[in-house]
C-alpha atoms as a PDB file:
ATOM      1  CA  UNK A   1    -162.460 -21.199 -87.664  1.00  0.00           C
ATOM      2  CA  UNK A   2    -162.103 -25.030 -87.498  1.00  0.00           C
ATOM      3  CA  UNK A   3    -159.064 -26.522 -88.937  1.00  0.00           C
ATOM      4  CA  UNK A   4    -158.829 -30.408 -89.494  1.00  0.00           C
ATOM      5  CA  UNK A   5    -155.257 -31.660 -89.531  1.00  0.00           C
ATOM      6  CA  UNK A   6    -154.997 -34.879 -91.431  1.00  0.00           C
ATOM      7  CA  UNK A   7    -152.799 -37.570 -90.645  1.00  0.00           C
ATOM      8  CA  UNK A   8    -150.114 -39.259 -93.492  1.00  0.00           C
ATOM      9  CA  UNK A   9    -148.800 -42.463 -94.555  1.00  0.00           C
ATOM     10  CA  UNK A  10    -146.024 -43.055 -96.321  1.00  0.00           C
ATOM     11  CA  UNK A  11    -146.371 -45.560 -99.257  1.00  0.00           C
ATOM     12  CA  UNK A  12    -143.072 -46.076 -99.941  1.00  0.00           C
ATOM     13  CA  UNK A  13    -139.818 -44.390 -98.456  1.00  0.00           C
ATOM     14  CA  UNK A  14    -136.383 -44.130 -99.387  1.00  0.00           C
ATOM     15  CA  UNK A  15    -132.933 -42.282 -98.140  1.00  0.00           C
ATOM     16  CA  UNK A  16    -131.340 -41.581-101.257  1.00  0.00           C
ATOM     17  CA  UNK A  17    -128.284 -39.992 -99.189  1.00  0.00           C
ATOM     18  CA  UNK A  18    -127.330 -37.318 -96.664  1.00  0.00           C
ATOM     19  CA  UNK A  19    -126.609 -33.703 -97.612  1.00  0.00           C
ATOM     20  CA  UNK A  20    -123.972 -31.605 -96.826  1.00  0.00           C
ATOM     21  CA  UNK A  21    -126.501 -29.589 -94.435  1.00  0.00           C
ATOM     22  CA  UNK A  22    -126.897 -32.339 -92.504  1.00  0.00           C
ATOM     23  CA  UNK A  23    -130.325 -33.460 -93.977  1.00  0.00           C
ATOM     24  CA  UNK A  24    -131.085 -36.014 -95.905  1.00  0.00           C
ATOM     25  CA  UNK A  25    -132.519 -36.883 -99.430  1.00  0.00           C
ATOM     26  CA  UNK A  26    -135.300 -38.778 -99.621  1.00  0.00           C
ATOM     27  CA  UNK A  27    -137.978 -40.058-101.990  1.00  0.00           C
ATOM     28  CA  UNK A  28    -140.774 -40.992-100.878  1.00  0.00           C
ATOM     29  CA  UNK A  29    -145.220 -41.618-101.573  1.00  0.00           C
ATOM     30  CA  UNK A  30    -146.859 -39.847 -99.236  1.00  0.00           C
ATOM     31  CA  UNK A  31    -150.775 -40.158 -98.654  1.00  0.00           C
ATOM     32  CA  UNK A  32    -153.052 -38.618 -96.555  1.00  0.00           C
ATOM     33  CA  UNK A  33    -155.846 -40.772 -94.296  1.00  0.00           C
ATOM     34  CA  UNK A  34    -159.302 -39.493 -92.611  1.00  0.00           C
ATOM     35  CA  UNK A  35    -157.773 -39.481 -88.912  1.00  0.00           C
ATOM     36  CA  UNK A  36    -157.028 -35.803 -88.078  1.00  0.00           C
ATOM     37  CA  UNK A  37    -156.463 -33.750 -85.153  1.00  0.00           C
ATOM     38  CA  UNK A  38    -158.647 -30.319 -84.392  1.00  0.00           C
ATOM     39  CA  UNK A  39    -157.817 -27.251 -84.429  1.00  0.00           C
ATOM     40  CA  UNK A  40    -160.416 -24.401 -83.552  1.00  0.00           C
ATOM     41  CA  UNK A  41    -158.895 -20.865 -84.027  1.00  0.00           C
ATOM     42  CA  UNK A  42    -160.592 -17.470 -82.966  1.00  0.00           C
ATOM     43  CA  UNK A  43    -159.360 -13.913 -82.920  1.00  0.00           C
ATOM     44  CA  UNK A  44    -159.143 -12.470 -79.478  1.00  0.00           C
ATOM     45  CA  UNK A  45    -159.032  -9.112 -77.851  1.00  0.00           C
ATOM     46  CA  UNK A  46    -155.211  -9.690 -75.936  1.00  0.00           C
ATOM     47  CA  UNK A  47    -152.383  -9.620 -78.205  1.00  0.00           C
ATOM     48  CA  UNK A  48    -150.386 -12.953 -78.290  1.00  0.00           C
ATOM     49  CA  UNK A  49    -150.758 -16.559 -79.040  1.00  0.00           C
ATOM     50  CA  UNK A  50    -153.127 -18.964 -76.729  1.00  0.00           C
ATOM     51  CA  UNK A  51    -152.839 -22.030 -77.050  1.00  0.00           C
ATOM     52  CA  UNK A  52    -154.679 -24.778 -75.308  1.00  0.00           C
ATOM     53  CA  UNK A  53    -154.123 -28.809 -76.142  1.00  0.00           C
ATOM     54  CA  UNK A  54    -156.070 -31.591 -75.262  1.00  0.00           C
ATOM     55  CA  UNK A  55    -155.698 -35.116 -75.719  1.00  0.00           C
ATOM     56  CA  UNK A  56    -152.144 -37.466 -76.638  1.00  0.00           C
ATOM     57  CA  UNK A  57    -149.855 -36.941 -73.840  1.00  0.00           C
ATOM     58  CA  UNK A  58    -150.392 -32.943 -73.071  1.00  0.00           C
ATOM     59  CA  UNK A  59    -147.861 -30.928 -70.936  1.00  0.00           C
ATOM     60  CA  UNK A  60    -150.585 -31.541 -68.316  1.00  0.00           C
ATOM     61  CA  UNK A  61    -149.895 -34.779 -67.911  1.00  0.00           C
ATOM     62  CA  UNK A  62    -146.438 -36.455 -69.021  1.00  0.00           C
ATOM     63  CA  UNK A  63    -146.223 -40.269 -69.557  1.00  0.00           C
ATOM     64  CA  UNK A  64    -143.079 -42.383 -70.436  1.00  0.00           C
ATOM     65  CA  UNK A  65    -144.000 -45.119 -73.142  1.00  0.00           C
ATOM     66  CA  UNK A  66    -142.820 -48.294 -72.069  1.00  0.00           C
ATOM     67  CA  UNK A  67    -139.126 -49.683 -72.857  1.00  0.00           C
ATOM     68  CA  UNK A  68    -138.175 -46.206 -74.655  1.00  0.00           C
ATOM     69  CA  UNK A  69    -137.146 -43.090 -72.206  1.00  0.00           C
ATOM     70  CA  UNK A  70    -138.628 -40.850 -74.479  1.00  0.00           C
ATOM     71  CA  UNK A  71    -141.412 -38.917 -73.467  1.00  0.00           C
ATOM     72  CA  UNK A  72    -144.415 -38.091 -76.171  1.00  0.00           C
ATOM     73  CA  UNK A  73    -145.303 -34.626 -74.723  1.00  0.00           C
ATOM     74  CA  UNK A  74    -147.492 -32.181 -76.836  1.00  0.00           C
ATOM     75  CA  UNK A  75    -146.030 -28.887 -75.634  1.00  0.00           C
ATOM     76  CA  UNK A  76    -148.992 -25.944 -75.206  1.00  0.00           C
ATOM     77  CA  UNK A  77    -145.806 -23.055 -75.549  1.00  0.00           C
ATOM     78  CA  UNK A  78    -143.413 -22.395 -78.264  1.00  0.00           C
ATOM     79  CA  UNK A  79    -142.367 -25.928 -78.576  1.00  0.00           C
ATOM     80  CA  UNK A  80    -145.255 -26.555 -80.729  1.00  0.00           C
ATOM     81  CA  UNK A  81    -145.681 -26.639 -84.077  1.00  0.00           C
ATOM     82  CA  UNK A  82    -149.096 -24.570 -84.355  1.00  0.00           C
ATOM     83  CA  UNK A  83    -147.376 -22.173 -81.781  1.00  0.00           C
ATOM     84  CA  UNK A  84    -144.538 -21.497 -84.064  1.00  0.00           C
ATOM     85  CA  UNK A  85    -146.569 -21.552 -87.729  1.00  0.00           C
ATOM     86  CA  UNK A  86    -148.746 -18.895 -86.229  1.00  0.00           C
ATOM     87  CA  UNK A  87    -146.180 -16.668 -84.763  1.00  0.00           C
ATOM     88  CA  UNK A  88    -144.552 -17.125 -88.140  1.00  0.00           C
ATOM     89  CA  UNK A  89    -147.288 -15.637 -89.721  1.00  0.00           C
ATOM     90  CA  UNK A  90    -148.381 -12.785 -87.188  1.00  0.00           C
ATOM     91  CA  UNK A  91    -144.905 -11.847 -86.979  1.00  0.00           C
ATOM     92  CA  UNK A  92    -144.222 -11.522 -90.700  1.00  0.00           C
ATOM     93  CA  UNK A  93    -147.457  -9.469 -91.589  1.00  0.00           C
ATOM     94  CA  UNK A  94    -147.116  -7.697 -88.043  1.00  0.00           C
ATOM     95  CA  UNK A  95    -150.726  -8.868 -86.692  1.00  0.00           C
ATOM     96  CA  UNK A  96    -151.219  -7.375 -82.962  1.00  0.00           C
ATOM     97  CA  UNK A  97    -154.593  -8.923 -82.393  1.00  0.00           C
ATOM     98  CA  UNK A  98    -154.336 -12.220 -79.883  1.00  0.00           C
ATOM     99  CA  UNK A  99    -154.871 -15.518 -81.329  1.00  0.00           C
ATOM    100  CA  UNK A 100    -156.676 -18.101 -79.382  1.00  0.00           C
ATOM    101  CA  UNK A 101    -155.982 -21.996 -80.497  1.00  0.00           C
ATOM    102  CA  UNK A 102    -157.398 -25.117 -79.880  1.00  0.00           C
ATOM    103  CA  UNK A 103    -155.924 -28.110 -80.578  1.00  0.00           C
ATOM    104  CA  UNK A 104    -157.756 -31.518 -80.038  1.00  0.00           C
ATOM    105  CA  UNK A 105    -155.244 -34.403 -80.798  1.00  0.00           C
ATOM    106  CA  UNK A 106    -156.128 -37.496 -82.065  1.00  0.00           C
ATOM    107  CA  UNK A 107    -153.268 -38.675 -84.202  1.00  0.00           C
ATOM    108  CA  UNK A 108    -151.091 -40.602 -81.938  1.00  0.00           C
ATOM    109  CA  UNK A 109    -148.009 -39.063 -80.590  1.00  0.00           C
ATOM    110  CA  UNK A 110    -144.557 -39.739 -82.041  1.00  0.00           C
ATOM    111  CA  UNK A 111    -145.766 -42.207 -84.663  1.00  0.00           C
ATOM    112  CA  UNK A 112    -144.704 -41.187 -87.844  1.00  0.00           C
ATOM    113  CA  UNK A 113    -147.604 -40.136 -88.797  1.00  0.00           C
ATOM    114  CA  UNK A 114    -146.688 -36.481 -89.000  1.00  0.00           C
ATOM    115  CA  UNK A 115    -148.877 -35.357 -86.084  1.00  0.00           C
ATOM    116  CA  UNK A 116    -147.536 -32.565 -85.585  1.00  0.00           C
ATOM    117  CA  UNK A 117    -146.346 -31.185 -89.245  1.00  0.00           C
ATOM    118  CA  UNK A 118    -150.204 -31.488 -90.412  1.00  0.00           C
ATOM    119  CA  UNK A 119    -151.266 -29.011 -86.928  1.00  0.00           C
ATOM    120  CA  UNK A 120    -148.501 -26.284 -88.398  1.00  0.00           C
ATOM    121  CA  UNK A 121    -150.064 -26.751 -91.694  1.00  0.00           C
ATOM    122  CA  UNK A 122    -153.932 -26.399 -90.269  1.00  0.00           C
ATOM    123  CA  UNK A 123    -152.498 -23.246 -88.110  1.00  0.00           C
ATOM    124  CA  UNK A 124    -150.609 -21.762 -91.224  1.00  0.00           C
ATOM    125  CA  UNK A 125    -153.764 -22.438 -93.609  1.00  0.00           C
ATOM    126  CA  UNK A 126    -156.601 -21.133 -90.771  1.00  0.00           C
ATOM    127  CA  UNK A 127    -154.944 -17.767 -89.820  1.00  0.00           C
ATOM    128  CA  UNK A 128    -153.995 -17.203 -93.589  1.00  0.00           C
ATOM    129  CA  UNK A 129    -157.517 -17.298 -93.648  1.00  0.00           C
ATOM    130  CA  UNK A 130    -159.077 -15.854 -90.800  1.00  0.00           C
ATOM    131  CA  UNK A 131    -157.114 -12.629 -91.343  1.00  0.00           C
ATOM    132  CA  UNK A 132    -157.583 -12.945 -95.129  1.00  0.00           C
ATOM    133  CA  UNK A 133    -153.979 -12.747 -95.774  1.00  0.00           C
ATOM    134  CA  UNK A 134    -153.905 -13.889 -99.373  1.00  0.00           C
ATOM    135  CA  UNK A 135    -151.327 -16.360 -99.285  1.00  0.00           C
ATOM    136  CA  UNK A 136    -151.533 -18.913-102.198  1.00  0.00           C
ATOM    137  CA  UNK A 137    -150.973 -22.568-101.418  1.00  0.00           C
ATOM    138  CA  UNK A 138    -147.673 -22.107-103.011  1.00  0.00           C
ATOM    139  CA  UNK A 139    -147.135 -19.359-100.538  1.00  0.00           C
ATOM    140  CA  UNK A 140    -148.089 -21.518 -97.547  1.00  0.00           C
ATOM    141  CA  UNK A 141    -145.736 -24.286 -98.979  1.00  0.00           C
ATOM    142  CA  UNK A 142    -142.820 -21.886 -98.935  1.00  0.00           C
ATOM    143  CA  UNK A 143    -143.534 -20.773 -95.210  1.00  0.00           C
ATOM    144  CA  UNK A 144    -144.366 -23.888 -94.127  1.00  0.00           C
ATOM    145  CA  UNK A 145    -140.616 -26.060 -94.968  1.00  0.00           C
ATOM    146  CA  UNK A 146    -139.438 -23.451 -92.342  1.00  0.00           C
ATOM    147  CA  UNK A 147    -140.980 -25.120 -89.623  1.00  0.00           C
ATOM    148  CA  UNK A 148    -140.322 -28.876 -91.066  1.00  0.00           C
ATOM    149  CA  UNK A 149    -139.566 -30.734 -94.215  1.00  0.00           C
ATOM    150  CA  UNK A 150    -143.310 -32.355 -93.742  1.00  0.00           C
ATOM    151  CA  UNK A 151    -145.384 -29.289 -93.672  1.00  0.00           C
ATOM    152  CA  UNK A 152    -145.797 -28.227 -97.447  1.00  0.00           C
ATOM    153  CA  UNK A 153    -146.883 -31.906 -97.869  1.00  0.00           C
ATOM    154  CA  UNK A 154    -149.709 -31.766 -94.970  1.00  0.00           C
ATOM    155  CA  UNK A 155    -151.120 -28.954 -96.144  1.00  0.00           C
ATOM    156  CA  UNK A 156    -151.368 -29.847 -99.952  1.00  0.00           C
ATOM    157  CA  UNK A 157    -152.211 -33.182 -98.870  1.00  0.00           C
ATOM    158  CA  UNK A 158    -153.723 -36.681-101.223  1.00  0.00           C
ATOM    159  CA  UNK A 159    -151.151 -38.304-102.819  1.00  0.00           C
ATOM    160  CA  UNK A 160    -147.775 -37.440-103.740  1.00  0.00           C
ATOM    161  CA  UNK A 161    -144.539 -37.801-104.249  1.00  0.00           C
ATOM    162  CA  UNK A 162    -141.689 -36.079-101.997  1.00  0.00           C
ATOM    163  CA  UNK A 163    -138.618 -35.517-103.016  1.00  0.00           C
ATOM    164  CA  UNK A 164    -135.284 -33.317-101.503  1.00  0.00           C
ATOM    165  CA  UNK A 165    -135.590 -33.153 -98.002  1.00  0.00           C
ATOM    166  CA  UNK A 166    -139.524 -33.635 -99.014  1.00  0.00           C
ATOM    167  CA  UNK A 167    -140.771 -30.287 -99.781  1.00  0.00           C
ATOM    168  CA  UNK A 168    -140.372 -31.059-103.359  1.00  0.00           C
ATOM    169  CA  UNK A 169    -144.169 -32.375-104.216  1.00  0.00           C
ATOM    170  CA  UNK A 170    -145.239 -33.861-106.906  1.00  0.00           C
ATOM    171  CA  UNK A 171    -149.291 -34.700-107.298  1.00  0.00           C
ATOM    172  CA  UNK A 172    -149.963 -37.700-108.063  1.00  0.00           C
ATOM    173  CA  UNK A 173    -153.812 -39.419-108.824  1.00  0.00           C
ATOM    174  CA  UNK A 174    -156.176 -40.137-106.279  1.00  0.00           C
ATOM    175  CA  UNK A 175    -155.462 -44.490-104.913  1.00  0.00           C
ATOM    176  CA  UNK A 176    -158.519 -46.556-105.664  1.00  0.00           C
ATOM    177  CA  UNK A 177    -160.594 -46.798-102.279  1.00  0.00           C
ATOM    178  CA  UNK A 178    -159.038 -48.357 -99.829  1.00  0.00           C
ATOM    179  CA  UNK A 179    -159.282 -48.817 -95.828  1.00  0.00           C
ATOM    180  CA  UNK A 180    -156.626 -47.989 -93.509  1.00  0.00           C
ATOM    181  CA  UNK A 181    -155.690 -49.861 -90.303  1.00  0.00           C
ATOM    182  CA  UNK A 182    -153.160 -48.208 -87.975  1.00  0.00           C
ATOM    183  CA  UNK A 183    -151.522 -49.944 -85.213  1.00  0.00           C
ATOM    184  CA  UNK A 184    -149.346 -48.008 -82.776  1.00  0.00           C
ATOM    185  CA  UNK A 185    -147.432 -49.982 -80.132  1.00  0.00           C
ATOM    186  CA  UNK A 186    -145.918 -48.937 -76.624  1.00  0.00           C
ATOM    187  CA  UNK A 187    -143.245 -47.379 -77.917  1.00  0.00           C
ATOM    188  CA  UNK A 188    -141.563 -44.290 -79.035  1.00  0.00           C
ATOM    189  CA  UNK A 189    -138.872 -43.564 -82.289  1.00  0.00           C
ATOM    190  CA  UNK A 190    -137.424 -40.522 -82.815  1.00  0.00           C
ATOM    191  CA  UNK A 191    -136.364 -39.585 -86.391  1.00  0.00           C
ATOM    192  CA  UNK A 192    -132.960 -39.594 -85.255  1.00  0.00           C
ATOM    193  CA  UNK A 193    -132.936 -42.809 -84.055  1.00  0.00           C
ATOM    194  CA  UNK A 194    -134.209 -44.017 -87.749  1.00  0.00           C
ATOM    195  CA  UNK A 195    -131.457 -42.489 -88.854  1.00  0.00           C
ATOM    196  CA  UNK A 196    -129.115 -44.054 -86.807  1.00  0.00           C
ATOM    197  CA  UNK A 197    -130.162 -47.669 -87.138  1.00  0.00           C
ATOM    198  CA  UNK A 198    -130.014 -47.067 -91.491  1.00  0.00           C
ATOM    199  CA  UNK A 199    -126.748 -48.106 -92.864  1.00  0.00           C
ATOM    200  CA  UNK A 200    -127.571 -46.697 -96.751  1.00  0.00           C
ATOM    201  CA  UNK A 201    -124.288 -49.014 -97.766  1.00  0.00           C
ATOM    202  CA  UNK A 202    -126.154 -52.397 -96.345  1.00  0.00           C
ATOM    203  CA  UNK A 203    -129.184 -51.903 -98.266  1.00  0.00           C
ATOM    204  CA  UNK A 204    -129.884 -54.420-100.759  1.00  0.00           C
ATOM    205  CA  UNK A 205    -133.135 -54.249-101.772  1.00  0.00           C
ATOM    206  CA  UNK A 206    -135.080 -49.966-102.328  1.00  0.00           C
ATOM    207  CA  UNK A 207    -138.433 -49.458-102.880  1.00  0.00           C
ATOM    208  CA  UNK A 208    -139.508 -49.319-106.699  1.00  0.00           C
ATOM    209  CA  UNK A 209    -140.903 -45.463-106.493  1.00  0.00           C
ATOM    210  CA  UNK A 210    -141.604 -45.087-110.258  1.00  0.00           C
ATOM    211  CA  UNK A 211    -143.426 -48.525-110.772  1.00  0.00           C
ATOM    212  CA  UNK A 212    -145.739 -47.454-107.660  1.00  0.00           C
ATOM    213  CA  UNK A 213    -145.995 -44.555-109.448  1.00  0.00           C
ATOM    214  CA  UNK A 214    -147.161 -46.103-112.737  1.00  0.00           C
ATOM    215  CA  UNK A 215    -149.663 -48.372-110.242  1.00  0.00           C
ATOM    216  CA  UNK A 216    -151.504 -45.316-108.310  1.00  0.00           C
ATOM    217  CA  UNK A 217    -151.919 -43.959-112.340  1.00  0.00           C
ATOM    218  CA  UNK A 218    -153.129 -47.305-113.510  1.00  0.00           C
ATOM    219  CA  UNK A 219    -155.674 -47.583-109.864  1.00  0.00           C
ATOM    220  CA  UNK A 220    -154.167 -50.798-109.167  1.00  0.00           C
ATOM    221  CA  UNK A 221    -154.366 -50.899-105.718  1.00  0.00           C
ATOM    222  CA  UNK A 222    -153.205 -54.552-105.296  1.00  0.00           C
ATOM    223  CA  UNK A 223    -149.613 -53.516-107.482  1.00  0.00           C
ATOM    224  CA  UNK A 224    -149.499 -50.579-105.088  1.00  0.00           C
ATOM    225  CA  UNK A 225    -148.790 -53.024-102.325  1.00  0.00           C
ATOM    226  CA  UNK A 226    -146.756 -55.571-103.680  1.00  0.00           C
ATOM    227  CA  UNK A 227    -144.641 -52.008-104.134  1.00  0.00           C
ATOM    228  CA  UNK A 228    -144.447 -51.062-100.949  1.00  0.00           C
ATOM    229  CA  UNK A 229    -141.253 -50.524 -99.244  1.00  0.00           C
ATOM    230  CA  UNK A 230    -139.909 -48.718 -96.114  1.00  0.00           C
ATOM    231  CA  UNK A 231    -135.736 -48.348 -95.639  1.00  0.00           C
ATOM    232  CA  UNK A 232    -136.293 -47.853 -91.869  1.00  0.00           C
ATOM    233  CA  UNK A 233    -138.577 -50.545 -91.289  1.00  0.00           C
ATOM    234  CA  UNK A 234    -135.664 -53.242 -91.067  1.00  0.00           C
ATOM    235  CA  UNK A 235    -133.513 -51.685 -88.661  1.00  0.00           C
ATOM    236  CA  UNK A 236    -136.453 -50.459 -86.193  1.00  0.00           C
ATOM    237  CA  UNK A 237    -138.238 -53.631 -86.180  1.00  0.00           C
ATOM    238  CA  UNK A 238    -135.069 -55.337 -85.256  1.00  0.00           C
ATOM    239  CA  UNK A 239    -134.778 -53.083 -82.389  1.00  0.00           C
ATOM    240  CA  UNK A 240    -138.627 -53.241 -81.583  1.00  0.00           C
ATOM    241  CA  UNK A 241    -139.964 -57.151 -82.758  1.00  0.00           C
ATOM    242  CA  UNK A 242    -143.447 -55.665 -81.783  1.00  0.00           C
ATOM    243  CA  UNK A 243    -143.203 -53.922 -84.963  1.00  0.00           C
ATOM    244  CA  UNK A 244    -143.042 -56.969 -87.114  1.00  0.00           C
ATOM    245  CA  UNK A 245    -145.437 -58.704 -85.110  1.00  0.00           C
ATOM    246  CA  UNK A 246    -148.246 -56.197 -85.740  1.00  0.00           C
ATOM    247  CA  UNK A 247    -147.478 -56.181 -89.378  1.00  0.00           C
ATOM    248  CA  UNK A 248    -148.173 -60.134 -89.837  1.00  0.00           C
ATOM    249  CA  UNK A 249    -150.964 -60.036 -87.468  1.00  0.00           C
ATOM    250  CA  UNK A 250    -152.578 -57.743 -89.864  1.00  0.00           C
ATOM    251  CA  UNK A 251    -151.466 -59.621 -93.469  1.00  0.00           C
ATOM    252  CA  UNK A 252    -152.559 -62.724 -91.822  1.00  0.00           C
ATOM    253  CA  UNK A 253    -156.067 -61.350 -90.962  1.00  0.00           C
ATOM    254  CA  UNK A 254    -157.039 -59.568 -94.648  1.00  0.00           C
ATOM    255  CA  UNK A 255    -154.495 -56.502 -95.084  1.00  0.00           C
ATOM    256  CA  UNK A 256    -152.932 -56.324 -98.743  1.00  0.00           C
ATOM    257  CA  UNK A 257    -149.759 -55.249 -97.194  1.00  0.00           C
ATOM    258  CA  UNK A 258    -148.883 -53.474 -93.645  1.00  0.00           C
ATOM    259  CA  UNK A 259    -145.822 -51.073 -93.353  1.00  0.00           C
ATOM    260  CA  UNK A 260    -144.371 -49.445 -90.777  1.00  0.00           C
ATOM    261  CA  UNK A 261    -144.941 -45.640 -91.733  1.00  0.00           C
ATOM    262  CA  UNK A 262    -142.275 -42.705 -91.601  1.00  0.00           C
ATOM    263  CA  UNK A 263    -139.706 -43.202 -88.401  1.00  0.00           C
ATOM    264  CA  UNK A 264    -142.387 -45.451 -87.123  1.00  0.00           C
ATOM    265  CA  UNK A 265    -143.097 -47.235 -84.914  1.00  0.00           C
ATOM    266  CA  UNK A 266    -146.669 -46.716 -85.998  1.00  0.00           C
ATOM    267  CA  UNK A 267    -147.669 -49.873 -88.686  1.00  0.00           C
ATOM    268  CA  UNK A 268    -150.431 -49.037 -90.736  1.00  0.00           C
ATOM    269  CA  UNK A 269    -152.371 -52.103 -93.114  1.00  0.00           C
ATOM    270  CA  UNK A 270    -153.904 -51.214 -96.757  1.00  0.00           C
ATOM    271  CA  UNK A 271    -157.331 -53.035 -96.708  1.00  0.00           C
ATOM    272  CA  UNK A 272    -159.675 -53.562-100.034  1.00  0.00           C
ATOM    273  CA  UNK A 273    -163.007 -54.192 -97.601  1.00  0.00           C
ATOM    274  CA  UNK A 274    -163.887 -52.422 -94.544  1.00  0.00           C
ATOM    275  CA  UNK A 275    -165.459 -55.137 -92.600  1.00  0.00           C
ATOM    276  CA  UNK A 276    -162.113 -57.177 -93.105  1.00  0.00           C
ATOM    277  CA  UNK A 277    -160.023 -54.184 -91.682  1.00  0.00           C
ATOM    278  CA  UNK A 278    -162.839 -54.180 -89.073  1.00  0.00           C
ATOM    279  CA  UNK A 279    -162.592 -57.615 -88.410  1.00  0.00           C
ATOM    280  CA  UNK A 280    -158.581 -57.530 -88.050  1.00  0.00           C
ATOM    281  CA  UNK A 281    -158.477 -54.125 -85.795  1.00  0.00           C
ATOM    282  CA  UNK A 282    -160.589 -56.479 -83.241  1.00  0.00           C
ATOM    283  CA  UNK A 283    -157.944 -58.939 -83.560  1.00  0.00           C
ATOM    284  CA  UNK A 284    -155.270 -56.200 -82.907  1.00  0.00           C
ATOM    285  CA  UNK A 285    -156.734 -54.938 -79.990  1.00  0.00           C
ATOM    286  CA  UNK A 286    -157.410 -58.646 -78.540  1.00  0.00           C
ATOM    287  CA  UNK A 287    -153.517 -59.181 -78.651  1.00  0.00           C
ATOM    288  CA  UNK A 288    -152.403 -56.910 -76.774  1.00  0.00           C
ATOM    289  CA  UNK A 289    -149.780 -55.842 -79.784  1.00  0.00           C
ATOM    290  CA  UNK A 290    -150.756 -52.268 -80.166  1.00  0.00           C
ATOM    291  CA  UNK A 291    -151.297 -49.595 -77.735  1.00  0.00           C
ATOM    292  CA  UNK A 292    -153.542 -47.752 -79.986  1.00  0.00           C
ATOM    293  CA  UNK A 293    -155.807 -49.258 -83.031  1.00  0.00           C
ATOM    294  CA  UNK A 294    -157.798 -46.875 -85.497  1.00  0.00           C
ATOM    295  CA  UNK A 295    -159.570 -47.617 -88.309  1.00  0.00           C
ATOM    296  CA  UNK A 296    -159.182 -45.162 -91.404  1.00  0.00           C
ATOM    297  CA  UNK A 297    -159.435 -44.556 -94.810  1.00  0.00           C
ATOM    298  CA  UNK A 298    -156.780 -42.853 -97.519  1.00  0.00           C
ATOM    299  CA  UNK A 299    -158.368 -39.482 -98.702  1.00  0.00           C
END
């Protein structure tokens, strides 16, 4: 069974405050794109989860990004997030037949782009096929916050709005067309380290989630940008300029708006016409701003 895992953006994002848990509330629009990782799953005869990974930075072949100390390893064990959403499974419904997975990557690493979150929610909605387990997409929801506040979003996917720690969804109408620019530069943020540069009391200016909200059901695509807002984006691109830099390159070359999405320090530009966003991802590449450039479209 083949399993694409699509890639999000989010629209708008805001920290309404932290829990006693330790987590944090958030609101937030999240919306899917067309760049996805693959995931091929087959039922094999020796009991246990295999798991192979290719492409990003595998376990095979570690890389620092520049200027960070982090390293953007996609673990092939227990580390990863298909790893643990199919043991999750097998384990609850007691499954002894092996599982063999593999997992092409082609959502960039550590970008806030929830990479990983949308491979558990391929793995959790292949084998809940594949073994013809029944699960509603309610069901997979439930199971899938377990493993991280992103999964029930990845696997209901379009557009929505995420609320709590963002497992509560709400569907929301289908954006107007619209092209998709991403921009991922030569460094790493972990959510943590979001979290660390936000100071909630400093914040002067939150994104306005409910007129978005009435723009996306209206299909007005240019009021969805002007509405466009992320509380991270400030502090991050203070501590990594590159950030802004690839977001102006972009407005300056056709994009409606350009955002840094999630944690970051991916930047991602909303584009009406694809030969403009084709025309600026050359000009992104030529500068030298962005490790990565792909071209995309919200779906």
């Amino acid at each position: 069974m083949r399993c694409f895992a699509k890639a999000k953006i989010n629209l708008a994002l805001d920290v309404i405050g932290k829990r006693p848990d330790g987590y944090h509330d958030v609101r937030m629009i999240m919306q899917s794109v067309s760049l996805h990782d693959t995931l091929d799953l087959e039922i094999c005869p020796e009991p246990g989860i295999h798991l192979c990974v290719s492409g990003g930075s595998t376990s095979g072949e570690d890389t620092e990004e520049q200027g960070t100390g982090l390293l953007t390893v996609v673990p092939s064990d227990e580390k990863n997030l298909v790893y643990r959403a199919a043991a999750l499974l097998m384990d609850e419904f007691h499954i002894d037949k092996g599982i063999t997975a593999r997992l092409a990557k082609e959502i960039p690493v550590a970008a806030g782009m929830a990479g990983g979150s949308s491979d558990a929610a391929a793995a959790l909605v292949g084998l809940n096929n594949l073994f013809g387990l029944g699960l509603s997409c309610r069901e997979l929801m439930e199971r899938g916050v377990k493993i991280g506040a992103d999964v029930p979003y990845c696997i209901m996917g379009g557009t929505a709005l995420a609320e709590g720690i963002g497992e509560v969804l709400t569907p929301l109408p289908k954006l107007p067309e619209c092209f998709v620019l991403i921009g991922k530069p030569a460094v790493s943020v972990s959510t943590r380290e979001a979290y660390e540069n936000l100071d909630l009391s400093l914040l002067s200016e939150r994104p306005d989630i409910d007129g978005m909200i009435r723009a996306i059901r209206a299909g007005d695509i240019q009021d969805v940008c002007r509405k466009m807002k992320n509380v991270f984006e400030p502090g991050i691109e203070k501590k990594h300029p590159v950030i802004g830099r690839i977001r102006r390159l972009m407005e300056e070359n056709g994009a409606l708006k350009a955002m840094m999405s999630g944690s970051g320090p991916t930047v991602f530009g909303i584009f009406d016409d694809r030969r403009t966003m084709e025309a600026a991802g050359e000009r992104l590449s030529e500068s030298g701003l962005a490790q990565t450039v792909l071209a995309s479209e919200t779906c």
